[in-house]
N, C-alpha and C. Protein backbone atom coordinates (compact mmCIF):
# COMPACT_ATOMS: atom_id res chain seq x y z
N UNK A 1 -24.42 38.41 -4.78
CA UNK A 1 -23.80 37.14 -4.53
C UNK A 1 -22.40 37.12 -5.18
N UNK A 2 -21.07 36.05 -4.47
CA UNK A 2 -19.79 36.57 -4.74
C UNK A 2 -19.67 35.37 -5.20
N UNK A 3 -19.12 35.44 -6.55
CA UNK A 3 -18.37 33.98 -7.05
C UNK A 3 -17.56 34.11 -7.31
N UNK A 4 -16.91 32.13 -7.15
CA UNK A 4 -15.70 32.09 -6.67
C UNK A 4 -15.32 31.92 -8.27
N UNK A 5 -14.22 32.40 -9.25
CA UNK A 5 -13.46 31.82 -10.17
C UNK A 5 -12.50 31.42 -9.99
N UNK A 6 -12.13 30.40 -9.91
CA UNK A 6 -10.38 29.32 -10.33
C UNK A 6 -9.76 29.99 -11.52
N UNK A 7 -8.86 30.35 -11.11
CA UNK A 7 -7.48 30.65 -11.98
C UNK A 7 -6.68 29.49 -12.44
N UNK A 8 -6.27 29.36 -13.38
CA UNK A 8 -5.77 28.49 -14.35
C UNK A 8 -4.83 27.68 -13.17
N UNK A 9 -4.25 27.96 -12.14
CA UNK A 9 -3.10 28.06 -11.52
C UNK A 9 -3.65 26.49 -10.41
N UNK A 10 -5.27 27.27 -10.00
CA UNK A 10 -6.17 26.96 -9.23
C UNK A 10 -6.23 25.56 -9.84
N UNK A 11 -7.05 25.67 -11.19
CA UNK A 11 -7.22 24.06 -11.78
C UNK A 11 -6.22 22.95 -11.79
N UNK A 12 -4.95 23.41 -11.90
CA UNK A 12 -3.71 22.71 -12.21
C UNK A 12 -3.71 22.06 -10.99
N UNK A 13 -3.63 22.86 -9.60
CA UNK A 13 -3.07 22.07 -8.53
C UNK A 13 -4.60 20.96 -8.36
N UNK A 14 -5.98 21.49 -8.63
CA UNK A 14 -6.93 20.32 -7.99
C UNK A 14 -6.97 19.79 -9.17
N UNK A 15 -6.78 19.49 -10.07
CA UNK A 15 -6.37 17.62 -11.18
C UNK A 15 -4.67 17.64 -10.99
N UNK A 16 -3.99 18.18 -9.98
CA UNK A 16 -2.78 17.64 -10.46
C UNK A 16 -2.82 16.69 -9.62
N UNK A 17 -1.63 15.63 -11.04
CA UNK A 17 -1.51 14.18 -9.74
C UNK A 17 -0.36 14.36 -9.28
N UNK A 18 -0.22 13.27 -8.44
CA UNK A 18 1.16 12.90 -6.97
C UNK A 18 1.97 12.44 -8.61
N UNK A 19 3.10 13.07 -8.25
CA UNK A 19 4.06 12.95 -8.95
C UNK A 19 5.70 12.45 -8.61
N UNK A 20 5.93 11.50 -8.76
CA UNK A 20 6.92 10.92 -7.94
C UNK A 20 8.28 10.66 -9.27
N UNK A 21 9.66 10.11 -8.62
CA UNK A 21 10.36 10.19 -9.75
C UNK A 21 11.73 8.73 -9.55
N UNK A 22 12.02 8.12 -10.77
CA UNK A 22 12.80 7.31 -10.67
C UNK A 22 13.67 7.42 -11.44
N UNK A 23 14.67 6.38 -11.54
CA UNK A 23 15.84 6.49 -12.76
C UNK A 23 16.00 5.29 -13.68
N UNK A 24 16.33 5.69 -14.74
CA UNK A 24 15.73 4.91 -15.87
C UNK A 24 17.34 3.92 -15.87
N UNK A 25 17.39 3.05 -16.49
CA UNK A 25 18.28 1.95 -16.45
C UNK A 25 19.41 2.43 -16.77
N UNK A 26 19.81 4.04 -17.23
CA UNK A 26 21.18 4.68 -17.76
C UNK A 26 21.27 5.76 -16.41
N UNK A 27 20.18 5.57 -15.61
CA UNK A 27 20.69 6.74 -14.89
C UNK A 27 19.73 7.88 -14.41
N UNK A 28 18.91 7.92 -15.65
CA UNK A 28 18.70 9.30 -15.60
C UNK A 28 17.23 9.30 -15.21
N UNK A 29 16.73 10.43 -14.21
CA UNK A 29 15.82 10.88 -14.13
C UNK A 29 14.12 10.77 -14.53
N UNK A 30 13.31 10.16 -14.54
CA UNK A 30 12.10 9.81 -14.59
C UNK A 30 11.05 10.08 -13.82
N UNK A 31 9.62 11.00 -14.51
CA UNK A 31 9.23 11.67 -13.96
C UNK A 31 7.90 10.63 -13.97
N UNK A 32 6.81 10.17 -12.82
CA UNK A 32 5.77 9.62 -12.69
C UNK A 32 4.54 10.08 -12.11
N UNK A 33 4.01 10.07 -13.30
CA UNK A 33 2.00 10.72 -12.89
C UNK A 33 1.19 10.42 -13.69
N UNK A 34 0.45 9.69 -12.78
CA UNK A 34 -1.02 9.21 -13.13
C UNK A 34 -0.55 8.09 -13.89
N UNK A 35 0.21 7.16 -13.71
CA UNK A 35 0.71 5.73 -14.11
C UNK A 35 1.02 5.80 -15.04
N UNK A 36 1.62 6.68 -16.07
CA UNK A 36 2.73 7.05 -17.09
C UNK A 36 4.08 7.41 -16.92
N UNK A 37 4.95 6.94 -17.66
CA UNK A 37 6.15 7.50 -17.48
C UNK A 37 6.43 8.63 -18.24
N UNK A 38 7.16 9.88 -17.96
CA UNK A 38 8.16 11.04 -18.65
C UNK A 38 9.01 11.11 -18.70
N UNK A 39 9.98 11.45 -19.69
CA UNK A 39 11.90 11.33 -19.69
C UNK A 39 11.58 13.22 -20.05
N UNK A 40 12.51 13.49 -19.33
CA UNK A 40 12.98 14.92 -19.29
C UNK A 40 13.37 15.21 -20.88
N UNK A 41 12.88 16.34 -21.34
CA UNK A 41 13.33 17.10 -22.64
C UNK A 41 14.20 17.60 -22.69
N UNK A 42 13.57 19.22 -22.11
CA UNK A 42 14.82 20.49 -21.74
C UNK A 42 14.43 20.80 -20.53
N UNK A 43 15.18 21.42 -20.29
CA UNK A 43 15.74 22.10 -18.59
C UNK A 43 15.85 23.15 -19.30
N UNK A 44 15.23 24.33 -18.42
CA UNK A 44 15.79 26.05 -18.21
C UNK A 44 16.11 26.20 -16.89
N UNK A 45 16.42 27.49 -17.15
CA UNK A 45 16.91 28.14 -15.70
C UNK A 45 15.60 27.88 -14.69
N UNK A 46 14.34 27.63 -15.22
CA UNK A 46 13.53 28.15 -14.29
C UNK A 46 12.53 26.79 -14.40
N UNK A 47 12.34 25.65 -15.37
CA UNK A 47 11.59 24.63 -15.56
C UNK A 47 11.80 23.73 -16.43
N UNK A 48 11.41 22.37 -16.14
CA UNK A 48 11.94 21.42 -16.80
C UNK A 48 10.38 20.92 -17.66
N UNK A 49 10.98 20.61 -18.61
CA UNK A 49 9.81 20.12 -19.60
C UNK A 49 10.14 18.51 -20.03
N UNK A 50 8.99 17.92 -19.90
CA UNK A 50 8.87 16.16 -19.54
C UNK A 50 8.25 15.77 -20.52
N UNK A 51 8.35 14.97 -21.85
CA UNK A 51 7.54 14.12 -22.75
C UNK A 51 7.18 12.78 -22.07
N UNK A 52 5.75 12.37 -22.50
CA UNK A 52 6.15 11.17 -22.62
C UNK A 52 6.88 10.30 -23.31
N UNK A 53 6.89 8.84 -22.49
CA UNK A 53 8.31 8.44 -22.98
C UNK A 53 7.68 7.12 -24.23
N UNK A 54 7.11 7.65 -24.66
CA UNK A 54 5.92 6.44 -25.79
C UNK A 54 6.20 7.78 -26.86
N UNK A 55 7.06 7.64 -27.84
CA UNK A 55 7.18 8.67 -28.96
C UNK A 55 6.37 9.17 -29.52
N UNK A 56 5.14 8.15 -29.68
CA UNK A 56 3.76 8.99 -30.64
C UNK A 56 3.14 9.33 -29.54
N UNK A 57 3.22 9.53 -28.27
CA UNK A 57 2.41 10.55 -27.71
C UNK A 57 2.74 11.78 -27.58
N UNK A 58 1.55 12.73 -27.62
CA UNK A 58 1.97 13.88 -27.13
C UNK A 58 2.01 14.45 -25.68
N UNK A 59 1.30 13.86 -24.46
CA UNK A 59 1.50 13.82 -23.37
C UNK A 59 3.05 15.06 -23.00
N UNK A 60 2.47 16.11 -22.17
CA UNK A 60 3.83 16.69 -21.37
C UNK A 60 3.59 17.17 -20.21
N UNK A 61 4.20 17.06 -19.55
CA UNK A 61 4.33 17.97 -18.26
C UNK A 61 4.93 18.64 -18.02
N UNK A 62 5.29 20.59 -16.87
CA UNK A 62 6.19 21.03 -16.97
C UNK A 62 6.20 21.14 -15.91
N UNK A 63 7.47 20.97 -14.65
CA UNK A 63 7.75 21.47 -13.39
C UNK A 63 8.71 22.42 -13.30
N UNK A 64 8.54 23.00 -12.00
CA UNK A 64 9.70 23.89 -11.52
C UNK A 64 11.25 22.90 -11.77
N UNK A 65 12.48 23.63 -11.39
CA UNK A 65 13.33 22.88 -10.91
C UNK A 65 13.53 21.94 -9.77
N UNK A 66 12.66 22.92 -9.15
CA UNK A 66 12.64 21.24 -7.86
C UNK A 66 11.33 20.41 -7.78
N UNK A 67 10.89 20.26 -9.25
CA UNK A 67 10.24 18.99 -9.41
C UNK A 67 8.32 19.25 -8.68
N UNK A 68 8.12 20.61 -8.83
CA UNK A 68 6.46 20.89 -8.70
C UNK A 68 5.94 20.97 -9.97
N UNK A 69 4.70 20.27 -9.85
CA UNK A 69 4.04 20.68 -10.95
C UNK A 69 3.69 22.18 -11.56
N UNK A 70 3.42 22.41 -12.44
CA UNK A 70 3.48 23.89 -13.23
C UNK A 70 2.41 23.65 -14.24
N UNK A 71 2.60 22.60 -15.16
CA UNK A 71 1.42 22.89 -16.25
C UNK A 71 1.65 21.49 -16.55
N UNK A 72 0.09 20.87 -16.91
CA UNK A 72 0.47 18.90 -17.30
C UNK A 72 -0.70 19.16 -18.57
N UNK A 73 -0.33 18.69 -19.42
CA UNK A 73 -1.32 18.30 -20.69
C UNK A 73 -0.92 16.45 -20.76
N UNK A 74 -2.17 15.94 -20.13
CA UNK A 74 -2.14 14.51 -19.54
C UNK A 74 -2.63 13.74 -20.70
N UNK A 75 -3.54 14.02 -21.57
CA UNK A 75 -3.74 13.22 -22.90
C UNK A 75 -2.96 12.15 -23.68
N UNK A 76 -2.90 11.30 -22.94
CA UNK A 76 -1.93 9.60 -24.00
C UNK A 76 -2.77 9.34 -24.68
N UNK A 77 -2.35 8.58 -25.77
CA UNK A 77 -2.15 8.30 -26.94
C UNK A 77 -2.01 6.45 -26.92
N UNK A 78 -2.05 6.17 -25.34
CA UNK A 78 -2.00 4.61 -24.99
C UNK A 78 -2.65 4.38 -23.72
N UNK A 79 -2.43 2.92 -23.79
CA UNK A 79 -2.28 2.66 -22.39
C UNK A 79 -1.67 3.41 -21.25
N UNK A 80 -2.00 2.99 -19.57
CA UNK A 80 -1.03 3.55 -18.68
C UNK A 80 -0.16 2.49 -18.74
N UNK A 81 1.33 2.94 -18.04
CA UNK A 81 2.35 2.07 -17.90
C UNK A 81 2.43 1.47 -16.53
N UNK A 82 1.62 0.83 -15.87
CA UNK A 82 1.01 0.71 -14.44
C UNK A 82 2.44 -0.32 -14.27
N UNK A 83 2.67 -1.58 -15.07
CA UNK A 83 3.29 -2.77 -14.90
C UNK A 83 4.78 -2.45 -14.98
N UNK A 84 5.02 -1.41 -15.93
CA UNK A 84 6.32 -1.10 -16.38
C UNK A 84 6.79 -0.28 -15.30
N UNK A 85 5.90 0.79 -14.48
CA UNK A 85 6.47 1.56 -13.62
C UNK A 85 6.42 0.42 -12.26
N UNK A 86 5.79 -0.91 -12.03
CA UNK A 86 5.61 -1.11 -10.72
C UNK A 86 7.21 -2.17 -11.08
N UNK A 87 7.68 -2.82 -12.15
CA UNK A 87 8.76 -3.33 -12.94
C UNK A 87 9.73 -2.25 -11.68
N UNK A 88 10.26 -1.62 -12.41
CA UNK A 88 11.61 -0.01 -12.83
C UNK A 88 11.34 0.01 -10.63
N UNK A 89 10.23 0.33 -10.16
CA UNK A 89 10.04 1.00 -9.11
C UNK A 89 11.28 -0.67 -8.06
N UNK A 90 10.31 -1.72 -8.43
CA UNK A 90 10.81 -3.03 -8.07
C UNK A 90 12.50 -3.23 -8.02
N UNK A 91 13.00 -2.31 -9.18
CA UNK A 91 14.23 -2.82 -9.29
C UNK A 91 15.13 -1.71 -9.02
N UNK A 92 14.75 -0.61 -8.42
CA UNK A 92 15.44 0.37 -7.61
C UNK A 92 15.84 0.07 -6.41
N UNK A 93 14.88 -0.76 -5.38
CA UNK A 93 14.82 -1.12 -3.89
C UNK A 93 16.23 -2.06 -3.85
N UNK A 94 16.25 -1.67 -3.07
CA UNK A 94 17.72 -2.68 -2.59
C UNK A 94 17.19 -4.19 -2.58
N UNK A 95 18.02 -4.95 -2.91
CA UNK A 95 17.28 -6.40 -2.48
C UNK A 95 17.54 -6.51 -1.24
N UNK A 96 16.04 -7.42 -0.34
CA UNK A 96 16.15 -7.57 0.83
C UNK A 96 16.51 -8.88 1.28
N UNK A 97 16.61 -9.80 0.40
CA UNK A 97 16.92 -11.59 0.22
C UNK A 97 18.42 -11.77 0.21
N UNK A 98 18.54 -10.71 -0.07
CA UNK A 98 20.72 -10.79 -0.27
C UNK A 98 21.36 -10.90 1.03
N UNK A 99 21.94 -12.13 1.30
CA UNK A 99 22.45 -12.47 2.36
C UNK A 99 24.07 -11.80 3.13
N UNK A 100 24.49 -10.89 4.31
CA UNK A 100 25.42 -10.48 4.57
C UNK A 100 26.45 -11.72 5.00
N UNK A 101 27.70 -11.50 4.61
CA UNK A 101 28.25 -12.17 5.25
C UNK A 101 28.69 -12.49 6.36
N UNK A 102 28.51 -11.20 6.83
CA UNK A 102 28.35 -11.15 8.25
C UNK A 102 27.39 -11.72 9.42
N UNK A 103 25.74 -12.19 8.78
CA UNK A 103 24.80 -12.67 9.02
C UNK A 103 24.82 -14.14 8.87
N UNK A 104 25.51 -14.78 8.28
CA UNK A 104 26.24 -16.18 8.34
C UNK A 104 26.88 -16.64 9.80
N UNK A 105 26.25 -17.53 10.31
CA UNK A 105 26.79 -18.40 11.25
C UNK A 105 27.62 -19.56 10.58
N UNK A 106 28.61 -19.68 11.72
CA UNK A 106 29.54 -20.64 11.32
C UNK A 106 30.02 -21.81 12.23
N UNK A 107 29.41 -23.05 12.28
CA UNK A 107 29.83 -23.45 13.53
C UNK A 107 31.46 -24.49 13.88
């Protein structure tokens, strides 16, 4: 009988989560999985390494450069940031209530 073993590589992709990304109120880059936020550490030539953004956690993730998962040690130290990321996500979208002036009738 042939069994199957998962390679480390194997486990990563079936618990990895959907990982999506925003920008934090200066600009920069924000990495989102599993309803936590990450602020980028370091960058190499070849992968970027993500803390969480709650200082006493140890929470990290590491992706390629174009933003695949590679290796996540998911363990917080808190709460998820469910409210704060649905906040940040809210205030990226363009507002859709903002009136053109062009869309003004005038009689």
């Amino acid at each position: 009988m042939v069994k199957a073993v998962a390679s480390s590589e194997d486990e990563t992709q079936s618990k990895s989560p959907m990982i999506s990304f925003i920008n934090s109120q200066k600009g920069k880059q924000l990495l989102i999985a599993n309803e936590y936020i990450f602020k980028l550490n370091k960058t190499t030539t070849t992968r970027k390494y993500w803390r969480c953004v709650v200082n006493s956690c140890s929470a990290k993730i590491h992706t390629d450069v174009n933003g695949h998962l590679v290796k996540i040690n998911d363990e917080h130290s808190h709460p998820s940031e469910k409210e704060t990321i649905e906040v940040r996500e809210f205030c990226e979208k363009p507002s859709q209530t903002s009136v053109d002036k062009n869309d003004v009738f005038t009689r």
